[in-house]
C-alpha atoms as a PDB file:
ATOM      1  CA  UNK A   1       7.088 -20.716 -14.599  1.00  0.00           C
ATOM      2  CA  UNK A   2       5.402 -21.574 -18.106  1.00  0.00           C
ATOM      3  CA  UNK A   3       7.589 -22.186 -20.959  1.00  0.00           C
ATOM      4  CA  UNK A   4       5.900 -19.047 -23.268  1.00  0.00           C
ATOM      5  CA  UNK A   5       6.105 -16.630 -19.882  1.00  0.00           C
ATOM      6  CA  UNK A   6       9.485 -17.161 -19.857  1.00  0.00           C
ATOM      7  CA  UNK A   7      10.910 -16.606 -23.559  1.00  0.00           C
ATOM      8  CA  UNK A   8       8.893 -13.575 -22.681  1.00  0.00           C
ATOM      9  CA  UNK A   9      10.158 -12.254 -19.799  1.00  0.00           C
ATOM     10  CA  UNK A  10      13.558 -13.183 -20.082  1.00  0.00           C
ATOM     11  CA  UNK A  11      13.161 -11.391 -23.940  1.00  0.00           C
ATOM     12  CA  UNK A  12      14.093 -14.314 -25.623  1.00  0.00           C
ATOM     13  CA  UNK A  13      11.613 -13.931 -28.012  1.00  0.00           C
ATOM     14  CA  UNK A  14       9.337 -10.870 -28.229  1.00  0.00           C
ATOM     15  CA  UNK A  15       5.365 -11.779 -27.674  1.00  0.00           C
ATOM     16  CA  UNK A  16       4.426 -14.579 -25.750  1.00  0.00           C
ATOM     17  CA  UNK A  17       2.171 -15.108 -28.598  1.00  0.00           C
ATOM     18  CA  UNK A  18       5.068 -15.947 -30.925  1.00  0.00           C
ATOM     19  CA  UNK A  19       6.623 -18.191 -27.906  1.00  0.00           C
ATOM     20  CA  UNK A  20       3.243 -19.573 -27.829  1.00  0.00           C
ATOM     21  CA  UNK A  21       3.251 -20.432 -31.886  1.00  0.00           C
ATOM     22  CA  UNK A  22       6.808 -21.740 -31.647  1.00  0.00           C
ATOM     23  CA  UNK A  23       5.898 -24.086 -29.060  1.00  0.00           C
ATOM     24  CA  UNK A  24       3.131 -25.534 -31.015  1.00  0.00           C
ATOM     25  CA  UNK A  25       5.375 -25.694 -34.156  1.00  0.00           C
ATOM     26  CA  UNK A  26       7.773 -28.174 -32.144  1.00  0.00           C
ATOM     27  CA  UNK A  27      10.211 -25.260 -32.837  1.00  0.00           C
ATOM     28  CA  UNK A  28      11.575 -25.226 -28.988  1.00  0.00           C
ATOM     29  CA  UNK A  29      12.945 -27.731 -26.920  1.00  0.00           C
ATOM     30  CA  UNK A  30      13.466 -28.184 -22.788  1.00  0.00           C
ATOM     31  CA  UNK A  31      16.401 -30.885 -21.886  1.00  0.00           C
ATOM     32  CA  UNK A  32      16.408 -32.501 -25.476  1.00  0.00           C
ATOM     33  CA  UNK A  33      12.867 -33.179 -25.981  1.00  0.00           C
ATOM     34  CA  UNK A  34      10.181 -30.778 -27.688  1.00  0.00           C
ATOM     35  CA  UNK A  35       7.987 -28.900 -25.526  1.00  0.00           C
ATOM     36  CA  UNK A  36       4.705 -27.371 -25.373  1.00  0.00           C
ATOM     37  CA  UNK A  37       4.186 -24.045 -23.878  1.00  0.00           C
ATOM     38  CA  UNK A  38       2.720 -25.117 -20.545  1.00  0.00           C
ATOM     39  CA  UNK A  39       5.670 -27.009 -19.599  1.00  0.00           C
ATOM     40  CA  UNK A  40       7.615 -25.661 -16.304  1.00  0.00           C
ATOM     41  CA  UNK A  41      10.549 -24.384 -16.424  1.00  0.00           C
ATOM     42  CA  UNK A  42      13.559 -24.366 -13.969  1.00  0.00           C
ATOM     43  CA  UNK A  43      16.482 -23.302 -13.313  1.00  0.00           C
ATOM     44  CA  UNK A  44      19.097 -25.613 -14.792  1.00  0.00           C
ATOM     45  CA  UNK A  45      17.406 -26.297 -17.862  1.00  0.00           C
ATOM     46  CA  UNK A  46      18.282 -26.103 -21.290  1.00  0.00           C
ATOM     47  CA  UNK A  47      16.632 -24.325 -23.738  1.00  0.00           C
ATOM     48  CA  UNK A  48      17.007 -24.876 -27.465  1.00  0.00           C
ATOM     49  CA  UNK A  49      14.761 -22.983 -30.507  1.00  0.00           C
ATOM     50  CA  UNK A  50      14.945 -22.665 -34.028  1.00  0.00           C
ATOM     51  CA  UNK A  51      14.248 -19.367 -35.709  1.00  0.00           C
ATOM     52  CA  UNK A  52      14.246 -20.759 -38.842  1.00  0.00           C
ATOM     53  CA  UNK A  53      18.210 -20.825 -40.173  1.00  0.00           C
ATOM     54  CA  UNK A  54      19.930 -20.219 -36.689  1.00  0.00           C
ATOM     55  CA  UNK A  55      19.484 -22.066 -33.380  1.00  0.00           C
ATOM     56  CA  UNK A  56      19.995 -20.643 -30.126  1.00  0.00           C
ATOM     57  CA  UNK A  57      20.521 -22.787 -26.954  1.00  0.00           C
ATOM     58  CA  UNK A  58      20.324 -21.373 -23.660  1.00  0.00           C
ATOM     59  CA  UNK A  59      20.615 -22.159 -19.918  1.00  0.00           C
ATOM     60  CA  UNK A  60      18.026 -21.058 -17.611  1.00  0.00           C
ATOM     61  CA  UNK A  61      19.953 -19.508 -14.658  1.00  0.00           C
ATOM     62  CA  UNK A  62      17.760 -17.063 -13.047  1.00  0.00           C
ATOM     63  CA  UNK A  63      13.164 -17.270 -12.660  1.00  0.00           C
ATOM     64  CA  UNK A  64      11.854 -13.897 -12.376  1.00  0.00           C
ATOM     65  CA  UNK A  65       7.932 -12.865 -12.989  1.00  0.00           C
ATOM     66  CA  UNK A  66       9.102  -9.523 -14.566  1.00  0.00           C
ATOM     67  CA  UNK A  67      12.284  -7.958 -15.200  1.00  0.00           C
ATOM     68  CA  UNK A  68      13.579  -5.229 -16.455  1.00  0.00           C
ATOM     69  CA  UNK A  69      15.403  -4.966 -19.817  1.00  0.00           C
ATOM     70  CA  UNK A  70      18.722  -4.387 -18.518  1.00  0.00           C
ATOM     71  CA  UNK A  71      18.375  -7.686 -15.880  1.00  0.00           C
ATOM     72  CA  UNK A  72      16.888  -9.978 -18.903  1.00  0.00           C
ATOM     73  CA  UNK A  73      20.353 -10.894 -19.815  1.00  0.00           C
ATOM     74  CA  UNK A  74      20.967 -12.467 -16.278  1.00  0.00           C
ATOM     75  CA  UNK A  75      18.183 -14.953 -16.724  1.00  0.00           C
ATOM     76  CA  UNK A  76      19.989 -17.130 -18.798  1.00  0.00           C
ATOM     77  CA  UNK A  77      23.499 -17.638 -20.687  1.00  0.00           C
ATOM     78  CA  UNK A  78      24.002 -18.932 -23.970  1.00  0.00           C
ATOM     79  CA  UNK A  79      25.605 -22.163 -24.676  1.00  0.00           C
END
């Protein structure tokens, strides 16, 4: 699954529009090296993003095309 489809669905960040622009601004990482939007994701990655002050980092432990708000929380776990 793309990079932006996933910050999406798994509600990590709002819009895929905004994952999208984050991407581009080198402002998320996959694995330790900055990553563009298009890049696939998988389960066992690691997810890092800056919003600015804070940084979250995550682990990618579930792929689903759509979820529902409740199950968004089970795609990943913060590290």
């Amino acid at each position: 699954m793309r990079l932006d489809k996933y910050l999406k669905v798994s509600r990590l960040i709002k819009r895929r529009t905004v994952a999208n622009d984050a991407c581009d601004a080198g402002r998320v990482m996959v694995n330790g090296k900055v990553a563009k939007a298009s890049c696939d994701v998988k389960v066992g990655d690691r997810i890092d993003i800056e919003f600015g002050n804070k940084a979250v980092s995550v682990e990618v432990t579930m792929i689903a095309d759509t979820t529902k708000k409740e199950d968004a929380k089970e795609m990943f776990k913060y590290l």
